[in-house]
PDB file of N, CA and C in Angstrom:
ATOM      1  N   UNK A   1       0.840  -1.200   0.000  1.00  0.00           N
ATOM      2  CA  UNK A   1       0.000   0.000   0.000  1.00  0.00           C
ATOM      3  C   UNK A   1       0.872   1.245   0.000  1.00  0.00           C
ATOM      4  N   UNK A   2       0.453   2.613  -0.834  1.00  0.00           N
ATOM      5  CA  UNK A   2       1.017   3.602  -0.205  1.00  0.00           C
ATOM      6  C   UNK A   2       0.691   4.273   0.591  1.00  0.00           C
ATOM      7  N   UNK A   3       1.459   4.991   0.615  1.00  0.00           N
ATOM      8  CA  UNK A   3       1.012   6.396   1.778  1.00  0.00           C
ATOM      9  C   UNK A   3       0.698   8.301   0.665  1.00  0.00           C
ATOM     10  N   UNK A   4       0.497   8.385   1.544  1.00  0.00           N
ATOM     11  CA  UNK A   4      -0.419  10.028   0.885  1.00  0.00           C
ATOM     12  C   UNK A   4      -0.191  10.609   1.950  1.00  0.00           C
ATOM     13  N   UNK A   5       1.038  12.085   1.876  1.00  0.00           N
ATOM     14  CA  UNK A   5       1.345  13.028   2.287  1.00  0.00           C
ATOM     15  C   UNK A   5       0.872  14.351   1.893  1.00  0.00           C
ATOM     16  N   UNK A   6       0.065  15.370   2.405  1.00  0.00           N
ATOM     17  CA  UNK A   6      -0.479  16.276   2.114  1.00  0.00           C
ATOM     18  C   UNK A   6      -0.043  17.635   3.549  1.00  0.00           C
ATOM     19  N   UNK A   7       0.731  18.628   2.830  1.00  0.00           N
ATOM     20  CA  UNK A   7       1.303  19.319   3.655  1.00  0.00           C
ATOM     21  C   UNK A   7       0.454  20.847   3.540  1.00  0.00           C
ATOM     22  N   UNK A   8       0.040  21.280   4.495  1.00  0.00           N
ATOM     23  CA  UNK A   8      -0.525  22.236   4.500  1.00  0.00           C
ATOM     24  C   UNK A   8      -0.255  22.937   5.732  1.00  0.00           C
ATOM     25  N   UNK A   9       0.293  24.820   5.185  1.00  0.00           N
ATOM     26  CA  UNK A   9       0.631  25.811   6.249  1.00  0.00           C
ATOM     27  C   UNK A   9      -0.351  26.644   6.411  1.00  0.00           C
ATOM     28  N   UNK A  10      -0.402  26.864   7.865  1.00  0.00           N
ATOM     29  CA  UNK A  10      -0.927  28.076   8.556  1.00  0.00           C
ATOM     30  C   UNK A  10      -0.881  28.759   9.849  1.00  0.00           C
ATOM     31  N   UNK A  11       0.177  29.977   9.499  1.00  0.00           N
ATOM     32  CA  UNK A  11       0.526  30.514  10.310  1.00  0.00           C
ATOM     33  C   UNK A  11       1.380  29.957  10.667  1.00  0.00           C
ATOM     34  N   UNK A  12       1.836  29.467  11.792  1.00  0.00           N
ATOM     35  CA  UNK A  12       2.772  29.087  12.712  1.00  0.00           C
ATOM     36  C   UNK A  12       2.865  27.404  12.642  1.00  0.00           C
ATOM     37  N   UNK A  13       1.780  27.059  12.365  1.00  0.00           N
ATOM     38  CA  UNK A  13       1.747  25.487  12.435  1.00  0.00           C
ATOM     39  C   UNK A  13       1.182  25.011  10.367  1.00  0.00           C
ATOM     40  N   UNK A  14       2.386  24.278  10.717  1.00  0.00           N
ATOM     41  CA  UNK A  14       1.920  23.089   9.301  1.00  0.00           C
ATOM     42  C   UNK A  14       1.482  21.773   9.858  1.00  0.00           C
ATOM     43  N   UNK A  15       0.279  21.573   9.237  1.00  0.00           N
ATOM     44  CA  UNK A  15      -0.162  19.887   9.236  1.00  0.00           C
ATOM     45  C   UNK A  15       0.242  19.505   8.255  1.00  0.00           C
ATOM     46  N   UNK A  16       0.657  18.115   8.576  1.00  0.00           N
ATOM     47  CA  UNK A  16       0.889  16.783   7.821  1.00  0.00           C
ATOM     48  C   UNK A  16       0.071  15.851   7.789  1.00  0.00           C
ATOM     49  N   UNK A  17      -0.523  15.624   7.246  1.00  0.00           N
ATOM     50  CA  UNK A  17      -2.079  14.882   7.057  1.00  0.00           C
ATOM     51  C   UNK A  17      -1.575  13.338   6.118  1.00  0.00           C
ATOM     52  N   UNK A  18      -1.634  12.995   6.795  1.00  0.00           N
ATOM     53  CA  UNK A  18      -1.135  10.939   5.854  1.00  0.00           C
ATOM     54  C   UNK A  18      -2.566  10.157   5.620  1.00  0.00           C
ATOM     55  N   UNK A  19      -2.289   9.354   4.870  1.00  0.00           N
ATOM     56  CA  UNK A  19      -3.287   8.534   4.995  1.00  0.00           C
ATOM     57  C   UNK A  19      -2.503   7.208   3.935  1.00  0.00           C
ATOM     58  N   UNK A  20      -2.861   6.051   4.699  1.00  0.00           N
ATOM     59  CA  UNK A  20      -2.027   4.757   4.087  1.00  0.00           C
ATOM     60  C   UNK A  20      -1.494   3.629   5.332  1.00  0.00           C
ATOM     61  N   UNK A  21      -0.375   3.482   4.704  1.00  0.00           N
ATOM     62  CA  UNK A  21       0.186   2.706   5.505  1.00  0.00           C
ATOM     63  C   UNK A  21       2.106   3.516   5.607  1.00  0.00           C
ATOM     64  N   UNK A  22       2.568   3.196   6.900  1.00  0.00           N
ATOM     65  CA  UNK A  22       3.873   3.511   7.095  1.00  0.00           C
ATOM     66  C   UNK A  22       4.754   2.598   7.711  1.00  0.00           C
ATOM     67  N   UNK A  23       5.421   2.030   6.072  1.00  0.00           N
ATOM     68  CA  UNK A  23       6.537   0.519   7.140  1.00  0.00           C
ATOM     69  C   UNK A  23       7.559   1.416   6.145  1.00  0.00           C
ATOM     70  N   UNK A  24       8.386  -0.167   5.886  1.00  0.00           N
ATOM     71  CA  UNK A  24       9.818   0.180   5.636  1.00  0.00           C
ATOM     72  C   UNK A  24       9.961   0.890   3.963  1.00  0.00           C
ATOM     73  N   UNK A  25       8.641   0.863   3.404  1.00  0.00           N
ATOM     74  CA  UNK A  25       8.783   0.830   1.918  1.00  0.00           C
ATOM     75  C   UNK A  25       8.323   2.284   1.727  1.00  0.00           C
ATOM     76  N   UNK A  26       7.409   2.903   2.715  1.00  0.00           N
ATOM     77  CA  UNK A  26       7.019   4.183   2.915  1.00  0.00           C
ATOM     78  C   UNK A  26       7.531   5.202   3.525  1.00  0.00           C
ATOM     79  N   UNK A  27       8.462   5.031   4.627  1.00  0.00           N
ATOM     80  CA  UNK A  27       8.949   5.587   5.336  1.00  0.00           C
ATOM     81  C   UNK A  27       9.717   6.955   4.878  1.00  0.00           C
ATOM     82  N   UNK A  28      10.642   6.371   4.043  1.00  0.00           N
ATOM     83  CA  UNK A  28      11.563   7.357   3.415  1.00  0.00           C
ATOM     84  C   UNK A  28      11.010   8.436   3.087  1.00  0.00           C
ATOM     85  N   UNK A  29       9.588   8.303   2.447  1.00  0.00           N
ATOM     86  CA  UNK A  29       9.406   8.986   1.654  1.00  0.00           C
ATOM     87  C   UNK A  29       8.692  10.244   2.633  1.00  0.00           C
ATOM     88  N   UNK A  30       8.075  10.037   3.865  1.00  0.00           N
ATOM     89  CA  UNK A  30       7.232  10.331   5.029  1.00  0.00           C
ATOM     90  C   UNK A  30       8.844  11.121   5.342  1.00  0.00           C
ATOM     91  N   UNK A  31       9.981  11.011   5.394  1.00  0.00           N
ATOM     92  CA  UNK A  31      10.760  11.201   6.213  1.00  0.00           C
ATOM     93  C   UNK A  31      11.718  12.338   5.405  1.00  0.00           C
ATOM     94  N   UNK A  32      11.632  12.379   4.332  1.00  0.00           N
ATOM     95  CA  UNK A  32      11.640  13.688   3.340  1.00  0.00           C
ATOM     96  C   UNK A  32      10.897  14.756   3.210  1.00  0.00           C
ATOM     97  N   UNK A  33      10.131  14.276   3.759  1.00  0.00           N
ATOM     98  CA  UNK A  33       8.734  15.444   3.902  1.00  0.00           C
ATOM     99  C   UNK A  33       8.979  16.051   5.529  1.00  0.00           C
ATOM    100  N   UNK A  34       9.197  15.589   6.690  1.00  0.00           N
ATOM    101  CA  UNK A  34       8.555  15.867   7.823  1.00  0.00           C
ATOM    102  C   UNK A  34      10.043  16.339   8.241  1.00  0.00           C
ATOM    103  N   UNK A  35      11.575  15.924   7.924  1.00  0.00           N
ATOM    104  CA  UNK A  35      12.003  16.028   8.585  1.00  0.00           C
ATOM    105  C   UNK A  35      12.749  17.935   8.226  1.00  0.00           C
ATOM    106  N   UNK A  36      12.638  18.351   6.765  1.00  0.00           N
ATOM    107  CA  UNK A  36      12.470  19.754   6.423  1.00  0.00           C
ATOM    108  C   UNK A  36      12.018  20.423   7.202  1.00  0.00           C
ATOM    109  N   UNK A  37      10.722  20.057   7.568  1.00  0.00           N
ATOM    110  CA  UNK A  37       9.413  21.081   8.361  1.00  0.00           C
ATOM    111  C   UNK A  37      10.253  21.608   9.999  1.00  0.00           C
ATOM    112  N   UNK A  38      11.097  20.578  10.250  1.00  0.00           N
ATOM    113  CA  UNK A  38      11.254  20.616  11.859  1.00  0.00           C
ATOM    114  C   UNK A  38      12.407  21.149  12.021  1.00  0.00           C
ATOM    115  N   UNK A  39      12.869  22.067  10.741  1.00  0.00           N
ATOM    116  CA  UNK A  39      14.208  22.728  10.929  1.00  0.00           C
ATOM    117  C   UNK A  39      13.819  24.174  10.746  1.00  0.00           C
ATOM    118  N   UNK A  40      12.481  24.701  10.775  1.00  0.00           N
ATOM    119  CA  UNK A  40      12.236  26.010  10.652  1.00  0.00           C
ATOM    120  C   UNK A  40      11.676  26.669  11.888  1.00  0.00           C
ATOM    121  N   UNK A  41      12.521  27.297  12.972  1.00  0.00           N
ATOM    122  CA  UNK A  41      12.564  27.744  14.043  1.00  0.00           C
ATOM    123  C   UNK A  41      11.152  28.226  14.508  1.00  0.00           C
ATOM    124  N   UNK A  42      10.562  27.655  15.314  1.00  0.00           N
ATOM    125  CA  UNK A  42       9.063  28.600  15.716  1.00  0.00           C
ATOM    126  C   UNK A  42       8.356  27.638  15.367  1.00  0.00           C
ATOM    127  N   UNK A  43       7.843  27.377  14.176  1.00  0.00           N
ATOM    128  CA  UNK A  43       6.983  26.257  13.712  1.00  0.00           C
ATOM    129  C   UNK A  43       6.550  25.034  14.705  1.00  0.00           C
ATOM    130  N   UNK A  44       5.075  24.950  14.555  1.00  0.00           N
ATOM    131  CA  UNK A  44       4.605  23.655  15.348  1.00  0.00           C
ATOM    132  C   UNK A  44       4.127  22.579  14.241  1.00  0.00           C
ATOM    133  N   UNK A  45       4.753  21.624  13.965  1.00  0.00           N
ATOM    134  CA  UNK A  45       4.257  20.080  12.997  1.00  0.00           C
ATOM    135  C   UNK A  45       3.406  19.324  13.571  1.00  0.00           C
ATOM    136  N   UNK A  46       1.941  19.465  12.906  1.00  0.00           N
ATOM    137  CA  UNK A  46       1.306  18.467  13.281  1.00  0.00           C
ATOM    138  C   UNK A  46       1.262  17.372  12.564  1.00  0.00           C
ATOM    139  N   UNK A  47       1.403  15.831  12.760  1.00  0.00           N
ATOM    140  CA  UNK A  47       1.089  14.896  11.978  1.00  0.00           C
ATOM    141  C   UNK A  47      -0.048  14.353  12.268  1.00  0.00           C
ATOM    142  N   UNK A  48      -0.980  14.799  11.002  1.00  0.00           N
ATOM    143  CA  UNK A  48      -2.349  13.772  11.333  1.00  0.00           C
ATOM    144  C   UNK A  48      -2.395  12.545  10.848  1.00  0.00           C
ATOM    145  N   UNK A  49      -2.623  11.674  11.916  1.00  0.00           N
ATOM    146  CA  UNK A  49      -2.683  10.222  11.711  1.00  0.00           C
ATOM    147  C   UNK A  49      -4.022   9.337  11.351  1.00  0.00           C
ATOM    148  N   UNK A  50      -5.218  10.358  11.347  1.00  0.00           N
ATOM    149  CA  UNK A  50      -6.340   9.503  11.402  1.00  0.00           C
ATOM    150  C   UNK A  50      -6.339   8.592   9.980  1.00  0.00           C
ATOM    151  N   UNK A  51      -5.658   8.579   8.921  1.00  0.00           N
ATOM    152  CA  UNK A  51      -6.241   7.441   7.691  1.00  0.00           C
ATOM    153  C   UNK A  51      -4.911   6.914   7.707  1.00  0.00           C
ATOM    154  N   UNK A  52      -4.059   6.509   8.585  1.00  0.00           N
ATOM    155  CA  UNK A  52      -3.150   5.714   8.839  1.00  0.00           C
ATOM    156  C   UNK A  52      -3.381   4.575   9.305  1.00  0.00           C
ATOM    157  N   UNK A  53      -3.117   3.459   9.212  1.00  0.00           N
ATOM    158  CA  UNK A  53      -4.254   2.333   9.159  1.00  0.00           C
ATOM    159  C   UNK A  53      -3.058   1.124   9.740  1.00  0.00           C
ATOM    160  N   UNK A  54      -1.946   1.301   9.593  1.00  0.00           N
ATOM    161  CA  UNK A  54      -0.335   0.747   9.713  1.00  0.00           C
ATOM    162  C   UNK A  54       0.363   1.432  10.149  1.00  0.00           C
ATOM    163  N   UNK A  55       1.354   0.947  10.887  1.00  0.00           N
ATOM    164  CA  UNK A  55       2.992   1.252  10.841  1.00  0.00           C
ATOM    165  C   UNK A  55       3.765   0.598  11.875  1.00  0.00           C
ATOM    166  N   UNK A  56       4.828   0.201  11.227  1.00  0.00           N
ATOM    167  CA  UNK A  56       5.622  -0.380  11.599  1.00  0.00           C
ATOM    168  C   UNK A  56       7.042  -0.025  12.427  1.00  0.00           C
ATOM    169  N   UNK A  57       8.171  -0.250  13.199  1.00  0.00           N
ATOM    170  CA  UNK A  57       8.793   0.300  13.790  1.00  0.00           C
ATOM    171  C   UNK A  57       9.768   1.099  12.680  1.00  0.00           C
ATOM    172  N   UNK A  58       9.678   1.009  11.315  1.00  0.00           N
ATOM    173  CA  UNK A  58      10.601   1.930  10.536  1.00  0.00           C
ATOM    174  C   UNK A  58       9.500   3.193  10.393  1.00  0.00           C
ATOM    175  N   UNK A  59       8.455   3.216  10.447  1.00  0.00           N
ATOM    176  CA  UNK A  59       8.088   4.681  11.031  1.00  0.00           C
ATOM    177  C   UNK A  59       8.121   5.273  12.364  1.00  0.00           C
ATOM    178  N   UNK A  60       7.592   4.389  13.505  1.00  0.00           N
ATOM    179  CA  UNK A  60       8.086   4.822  14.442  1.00  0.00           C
ATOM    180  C   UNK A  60       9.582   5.794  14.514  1.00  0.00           C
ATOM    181  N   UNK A  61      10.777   5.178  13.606  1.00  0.00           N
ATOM    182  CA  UNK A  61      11.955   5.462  13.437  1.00  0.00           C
ATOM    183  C   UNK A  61      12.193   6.971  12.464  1.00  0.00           C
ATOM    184  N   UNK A  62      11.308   7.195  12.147  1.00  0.00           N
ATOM    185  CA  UNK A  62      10.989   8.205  11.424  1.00  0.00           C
ATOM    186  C   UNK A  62      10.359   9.697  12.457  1.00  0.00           C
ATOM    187  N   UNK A  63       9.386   9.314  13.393  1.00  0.00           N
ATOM    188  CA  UNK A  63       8.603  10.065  14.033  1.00  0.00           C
ATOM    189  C   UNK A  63      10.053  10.281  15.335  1.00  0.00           C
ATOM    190  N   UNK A  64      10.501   9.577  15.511  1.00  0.00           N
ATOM    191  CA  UNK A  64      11.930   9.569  17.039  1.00  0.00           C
ATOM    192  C   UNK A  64      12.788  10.220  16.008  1.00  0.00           C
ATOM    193  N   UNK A  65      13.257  10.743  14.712  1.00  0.00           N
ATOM    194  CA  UNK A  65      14.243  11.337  14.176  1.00  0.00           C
ATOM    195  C   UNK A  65      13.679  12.750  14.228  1.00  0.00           C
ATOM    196  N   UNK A  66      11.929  13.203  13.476  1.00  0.00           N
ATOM    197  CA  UNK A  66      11.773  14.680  13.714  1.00  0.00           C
ATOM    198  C   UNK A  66      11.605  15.097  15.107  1.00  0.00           C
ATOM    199  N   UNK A  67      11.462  13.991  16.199  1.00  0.00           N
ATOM    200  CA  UNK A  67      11.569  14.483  17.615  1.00  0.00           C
ATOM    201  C   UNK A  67      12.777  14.813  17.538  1.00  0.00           C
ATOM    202  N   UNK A  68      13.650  14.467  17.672  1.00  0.00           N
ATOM    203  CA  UNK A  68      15.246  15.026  17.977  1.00  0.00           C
ATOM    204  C   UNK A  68      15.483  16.236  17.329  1.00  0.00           C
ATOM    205  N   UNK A  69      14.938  16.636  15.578  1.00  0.00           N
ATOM    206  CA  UNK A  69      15.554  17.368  15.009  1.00  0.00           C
ATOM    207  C   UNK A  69      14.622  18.654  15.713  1.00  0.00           C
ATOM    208  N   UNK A  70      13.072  18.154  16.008  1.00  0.00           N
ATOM    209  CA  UNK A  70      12.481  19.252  16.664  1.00  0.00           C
ATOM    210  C   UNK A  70      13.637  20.125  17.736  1.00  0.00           C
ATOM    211  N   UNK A  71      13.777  19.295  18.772  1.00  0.00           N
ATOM    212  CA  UNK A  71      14.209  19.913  19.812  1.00  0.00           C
ATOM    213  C   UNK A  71      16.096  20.633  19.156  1.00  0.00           C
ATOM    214  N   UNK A  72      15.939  20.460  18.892  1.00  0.00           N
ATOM    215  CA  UNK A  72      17.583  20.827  17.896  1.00  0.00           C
ATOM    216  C   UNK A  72      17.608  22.200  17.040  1.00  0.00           C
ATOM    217  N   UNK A  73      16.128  22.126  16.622  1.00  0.00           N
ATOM    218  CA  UNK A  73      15.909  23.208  15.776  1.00  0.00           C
ATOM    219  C   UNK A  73      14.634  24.235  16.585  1.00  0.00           C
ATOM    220  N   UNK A  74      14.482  24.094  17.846  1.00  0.00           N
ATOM    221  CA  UNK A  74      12.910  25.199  18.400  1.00  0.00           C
ATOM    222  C   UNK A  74      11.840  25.385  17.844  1.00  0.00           C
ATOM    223  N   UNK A  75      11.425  23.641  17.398  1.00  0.00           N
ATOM    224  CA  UNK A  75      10.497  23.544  16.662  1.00  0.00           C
ATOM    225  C   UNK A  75       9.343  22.584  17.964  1.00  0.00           C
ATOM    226  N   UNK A  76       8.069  22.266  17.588  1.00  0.00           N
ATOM    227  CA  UNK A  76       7.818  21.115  17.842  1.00  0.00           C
ATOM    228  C   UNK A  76       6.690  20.496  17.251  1.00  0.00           C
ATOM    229  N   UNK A  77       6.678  19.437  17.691  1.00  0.00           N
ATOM    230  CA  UNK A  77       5.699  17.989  16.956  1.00  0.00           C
ATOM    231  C   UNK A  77       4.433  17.803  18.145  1.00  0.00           C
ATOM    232  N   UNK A  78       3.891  17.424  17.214  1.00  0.00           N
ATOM    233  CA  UNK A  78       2.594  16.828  17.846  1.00  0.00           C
ATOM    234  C   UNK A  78       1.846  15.839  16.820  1.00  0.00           C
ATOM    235  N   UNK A  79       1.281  14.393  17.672  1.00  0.00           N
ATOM    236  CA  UNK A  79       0.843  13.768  16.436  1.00  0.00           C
ATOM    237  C   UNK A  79      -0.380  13.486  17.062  1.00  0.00           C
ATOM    238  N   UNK A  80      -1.554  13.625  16.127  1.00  0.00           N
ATOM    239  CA  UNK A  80      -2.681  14.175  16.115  1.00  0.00           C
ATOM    240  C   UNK A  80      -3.922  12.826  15.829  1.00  0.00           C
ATOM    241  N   UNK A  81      -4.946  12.431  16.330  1.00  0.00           N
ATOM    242  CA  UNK A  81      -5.928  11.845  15.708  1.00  0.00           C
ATOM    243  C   UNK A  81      -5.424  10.498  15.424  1.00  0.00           C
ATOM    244  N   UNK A  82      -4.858   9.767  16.136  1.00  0.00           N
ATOM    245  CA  UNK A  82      -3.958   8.302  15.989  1.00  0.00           C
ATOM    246  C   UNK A  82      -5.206   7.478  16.211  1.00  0.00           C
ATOM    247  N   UNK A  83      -5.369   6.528  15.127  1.00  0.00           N
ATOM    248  CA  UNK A  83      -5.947   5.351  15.235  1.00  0.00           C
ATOM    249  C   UNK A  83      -5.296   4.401  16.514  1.00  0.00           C
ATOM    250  N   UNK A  84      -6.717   3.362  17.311  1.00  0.00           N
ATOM    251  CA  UNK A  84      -6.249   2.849  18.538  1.00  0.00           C
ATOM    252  C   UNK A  84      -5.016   1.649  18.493  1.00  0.00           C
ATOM    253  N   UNK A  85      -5.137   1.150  17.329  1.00  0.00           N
ATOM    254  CA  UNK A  85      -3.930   0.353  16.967  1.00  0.00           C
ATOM    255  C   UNK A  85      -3.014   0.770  16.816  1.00  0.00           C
ATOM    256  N   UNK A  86      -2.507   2.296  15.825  1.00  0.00           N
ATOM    257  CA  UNK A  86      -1.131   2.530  15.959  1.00  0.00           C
ATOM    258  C   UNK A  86      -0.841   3.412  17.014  1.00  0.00           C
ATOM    259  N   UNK A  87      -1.540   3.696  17.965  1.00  0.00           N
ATOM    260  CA  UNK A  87      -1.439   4.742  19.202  1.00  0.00           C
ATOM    261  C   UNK A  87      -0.918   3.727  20.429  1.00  0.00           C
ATOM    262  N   UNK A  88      -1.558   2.435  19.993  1.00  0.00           N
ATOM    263  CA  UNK A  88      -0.446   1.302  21.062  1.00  0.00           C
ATOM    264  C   UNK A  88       0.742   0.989  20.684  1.00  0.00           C
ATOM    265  N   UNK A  89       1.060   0.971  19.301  1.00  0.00           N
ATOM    266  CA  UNK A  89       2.611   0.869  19.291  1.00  0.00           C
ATOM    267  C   UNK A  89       3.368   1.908  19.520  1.00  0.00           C
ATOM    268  N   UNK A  90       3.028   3.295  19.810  1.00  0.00           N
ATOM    269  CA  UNK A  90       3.600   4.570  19.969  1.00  0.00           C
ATOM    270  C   UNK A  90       3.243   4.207  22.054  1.00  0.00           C
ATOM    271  N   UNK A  91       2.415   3.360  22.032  1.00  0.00           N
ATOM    272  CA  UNK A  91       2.228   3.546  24.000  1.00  0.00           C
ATOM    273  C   UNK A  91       3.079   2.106  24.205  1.00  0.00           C
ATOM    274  N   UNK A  92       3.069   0.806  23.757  1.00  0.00           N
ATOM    275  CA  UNK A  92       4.515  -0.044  24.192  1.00  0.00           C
ATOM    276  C   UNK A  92       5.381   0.189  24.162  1.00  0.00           C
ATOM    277  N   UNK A  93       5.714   0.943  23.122  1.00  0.00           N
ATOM    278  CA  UNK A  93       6.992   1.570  22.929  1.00  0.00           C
ATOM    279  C   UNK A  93       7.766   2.384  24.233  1.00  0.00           C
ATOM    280  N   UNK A  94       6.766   2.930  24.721  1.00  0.00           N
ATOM    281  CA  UNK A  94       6.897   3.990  25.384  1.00  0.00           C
ATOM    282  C   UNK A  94       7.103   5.624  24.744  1.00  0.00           C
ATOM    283  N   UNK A  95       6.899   5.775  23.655  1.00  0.00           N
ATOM    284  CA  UNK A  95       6.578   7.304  22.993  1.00  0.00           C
ATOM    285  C   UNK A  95       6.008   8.274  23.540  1.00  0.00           C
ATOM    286  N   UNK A  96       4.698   7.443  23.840  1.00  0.00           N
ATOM    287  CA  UNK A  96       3.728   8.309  24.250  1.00  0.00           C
ATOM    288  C   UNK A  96       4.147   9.075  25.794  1.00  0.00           C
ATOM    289  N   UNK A  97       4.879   8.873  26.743  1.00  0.00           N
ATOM    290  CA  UNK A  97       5.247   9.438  27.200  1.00  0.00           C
ATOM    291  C   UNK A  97       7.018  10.689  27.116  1.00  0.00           C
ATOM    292  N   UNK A  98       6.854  10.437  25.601  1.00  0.00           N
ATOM    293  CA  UNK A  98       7.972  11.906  25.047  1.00  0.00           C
ATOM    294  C   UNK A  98       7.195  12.409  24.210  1.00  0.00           C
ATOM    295  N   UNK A  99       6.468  12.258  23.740  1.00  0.00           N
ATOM    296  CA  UNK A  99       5.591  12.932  22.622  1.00  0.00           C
ATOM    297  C   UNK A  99       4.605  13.345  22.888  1.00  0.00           C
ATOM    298  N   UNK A 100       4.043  14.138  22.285  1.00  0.00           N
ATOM    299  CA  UNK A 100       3.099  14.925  22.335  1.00  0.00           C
ATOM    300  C   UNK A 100       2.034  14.531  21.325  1.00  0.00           C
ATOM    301  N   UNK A 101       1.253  13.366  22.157  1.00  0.00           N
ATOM    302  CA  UNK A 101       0.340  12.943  21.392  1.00  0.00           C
ATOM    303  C   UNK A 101      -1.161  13.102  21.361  1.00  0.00           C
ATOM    304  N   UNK A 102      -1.914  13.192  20.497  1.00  0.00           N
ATOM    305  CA  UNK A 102      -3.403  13.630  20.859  1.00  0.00           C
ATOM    306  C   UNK A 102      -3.806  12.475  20.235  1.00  0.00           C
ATOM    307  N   UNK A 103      -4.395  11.469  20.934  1.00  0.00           N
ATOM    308  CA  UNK A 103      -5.252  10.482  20.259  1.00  0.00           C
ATOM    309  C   UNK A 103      -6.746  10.060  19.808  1.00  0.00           C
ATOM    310  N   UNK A 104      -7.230  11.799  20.123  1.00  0.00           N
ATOM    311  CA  UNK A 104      -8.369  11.806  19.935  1.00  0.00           C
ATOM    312  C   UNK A 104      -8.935  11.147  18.703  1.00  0.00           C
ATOM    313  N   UNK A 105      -9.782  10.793  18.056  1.00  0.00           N
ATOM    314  CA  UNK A 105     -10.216  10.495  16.656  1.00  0.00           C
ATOM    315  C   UNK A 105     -11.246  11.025  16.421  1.00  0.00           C
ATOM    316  N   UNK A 106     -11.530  11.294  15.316  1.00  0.00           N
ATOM    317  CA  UNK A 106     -13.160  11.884  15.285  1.00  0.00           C
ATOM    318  C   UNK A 106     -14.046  10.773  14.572  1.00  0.00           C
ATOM    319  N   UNK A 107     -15.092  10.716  15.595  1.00  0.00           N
ATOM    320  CA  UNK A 107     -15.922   9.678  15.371  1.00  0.00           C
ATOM    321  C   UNK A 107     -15.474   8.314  16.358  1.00  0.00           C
ATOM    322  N   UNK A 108     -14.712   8.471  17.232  1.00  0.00           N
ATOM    323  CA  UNK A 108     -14.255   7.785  18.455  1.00  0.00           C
ATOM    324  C   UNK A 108     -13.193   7.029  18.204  1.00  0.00           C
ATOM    325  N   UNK A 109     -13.096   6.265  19.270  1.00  0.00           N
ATOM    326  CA  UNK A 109     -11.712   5.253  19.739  1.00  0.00           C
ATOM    327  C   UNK A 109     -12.641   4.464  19.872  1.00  0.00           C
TER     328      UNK A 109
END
């Protein structure tokens, strides 16, 4: 499956809006996109996760690289609207307690 990156600014914050799947075959491409955004001082990145349906620990590996570059560059992340399946591999992991996650969904958990 792919993934679908759709970047949209306003104001101070850009969303990143995905929808697909994110393993090892997608990643890169997720990781060309997000990790630009987190080098422009001030800026808040949101990644919306709600039509993310997958992912695997090579995205995870992706989302722990714009954390670092966030804090490196006085940026920050927030990932937004996580489906309950990939919001547990971001909570075994233990993520969810460095990140700034909103797992709300619309239309529930």
């Amino acid at each position: 499956m792919n993934l679908t990156i759709d970047v949209t600014n306003k104001e101070k914050i850009t969303t990143v809006s995905l929808a697909g799947e994110v393993d090892a075959f997608t990643a890169p491409k997720l990781k060309e996109t997000l990790l630009p955004l987190t080098k422009e001082s001030g800026q808040t990145i949101e990644v919306d996760l709600q039509e993310v349906s997958y992912m695997d620990s090579t995205g995870l590996g992706v989302f722990i690289s714009a954390l670092k570059s966030t804090k490196e560059h006085d940026t920050a992340l927030k990932l937004i609207q996580m489906q309950e399946r990939v919001y547990r591999l971001f909570k075994i992991t233990g993520l969810t307690e460095i990140m700034d996650i909103d797992n709300t969904v619309r239309g529930g958990m």
